[in-house]
Protein backbone atom coordinates (compact mmCIF):
# COMPACT_ATOMS: atom_id res chain seq x y z
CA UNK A 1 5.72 -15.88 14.37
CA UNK A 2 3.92 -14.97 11.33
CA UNK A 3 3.71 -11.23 9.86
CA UNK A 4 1.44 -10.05 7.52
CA UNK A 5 2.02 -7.15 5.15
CA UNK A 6 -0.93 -4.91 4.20
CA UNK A 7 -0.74 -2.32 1.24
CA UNK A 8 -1.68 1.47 1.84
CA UNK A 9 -5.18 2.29 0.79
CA UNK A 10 -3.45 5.03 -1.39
CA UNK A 11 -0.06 6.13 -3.11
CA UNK A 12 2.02 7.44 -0.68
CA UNK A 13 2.42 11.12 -1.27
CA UNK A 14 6.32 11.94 -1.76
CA UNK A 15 5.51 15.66 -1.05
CA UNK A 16 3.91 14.49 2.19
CA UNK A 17 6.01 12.15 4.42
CA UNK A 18 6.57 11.39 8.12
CA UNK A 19 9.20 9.72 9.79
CA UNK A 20 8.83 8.88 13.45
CA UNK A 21 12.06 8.29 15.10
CA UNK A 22 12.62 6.12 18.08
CA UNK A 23 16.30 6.91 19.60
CA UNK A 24 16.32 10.45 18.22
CA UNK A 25 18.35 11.43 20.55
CA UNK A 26 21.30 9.60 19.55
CA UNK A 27 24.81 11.20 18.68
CA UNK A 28 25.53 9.18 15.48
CA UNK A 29 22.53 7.87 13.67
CA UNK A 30 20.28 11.00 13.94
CA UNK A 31 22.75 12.90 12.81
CA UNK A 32 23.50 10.97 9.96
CA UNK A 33 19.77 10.93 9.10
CA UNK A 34 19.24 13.96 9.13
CA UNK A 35 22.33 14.30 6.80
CA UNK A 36 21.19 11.98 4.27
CA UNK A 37 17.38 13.87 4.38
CA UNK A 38 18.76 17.10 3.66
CA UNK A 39 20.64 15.71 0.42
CA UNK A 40 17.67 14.22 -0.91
CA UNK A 41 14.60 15.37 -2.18
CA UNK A 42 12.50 14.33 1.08
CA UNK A 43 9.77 16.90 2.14
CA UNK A 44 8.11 16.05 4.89
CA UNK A 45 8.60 15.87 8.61
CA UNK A 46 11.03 13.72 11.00
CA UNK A 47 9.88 13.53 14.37
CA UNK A 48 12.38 12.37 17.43
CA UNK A 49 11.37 10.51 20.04
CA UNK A 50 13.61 9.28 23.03
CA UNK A 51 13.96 8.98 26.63
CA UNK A 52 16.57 11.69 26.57
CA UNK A 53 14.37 14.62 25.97
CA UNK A 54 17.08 17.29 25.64
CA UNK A 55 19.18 15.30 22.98
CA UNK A 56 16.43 14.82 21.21
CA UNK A 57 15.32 18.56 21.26
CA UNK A 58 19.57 18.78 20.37
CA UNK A 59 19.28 17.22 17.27
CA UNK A 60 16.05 18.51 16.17
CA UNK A 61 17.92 21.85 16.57
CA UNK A 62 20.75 19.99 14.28
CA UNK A 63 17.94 19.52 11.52
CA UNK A 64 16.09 22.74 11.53
């Protein structure tokens, strides 16, 4: 299988980011994301996604 990279049509704004997260509703590595976000200078928005609905809701709690 090939893959192909393609570049963004423009910078990506630091002050404007988006993270989609598949699994959000996992005990150890949304936590620890959401950890590591809050020490940095990210500023943007994480969104959880994952069959579990309530841990994801649970951890979005975590991170607001």
């Amino acid at each position: 299988m090939t893959t192909t990279a393609t570049r963004a049509e423009r910078p990506i704004d630091p002050n404007d980011v988006e993270i989609a997260y598949v699994g959000g509703g996992s005990r150890q590595w949304a936590p620890n994301l959401i950890q590591d976000l809050a020490r940095s200078e990210f500023d943007g928005h994480v969104r959880l996604y994952d069959t579990n609905h309530e841990a994801a809701e649970t951890n979005a709690e975590f991170g607001n």
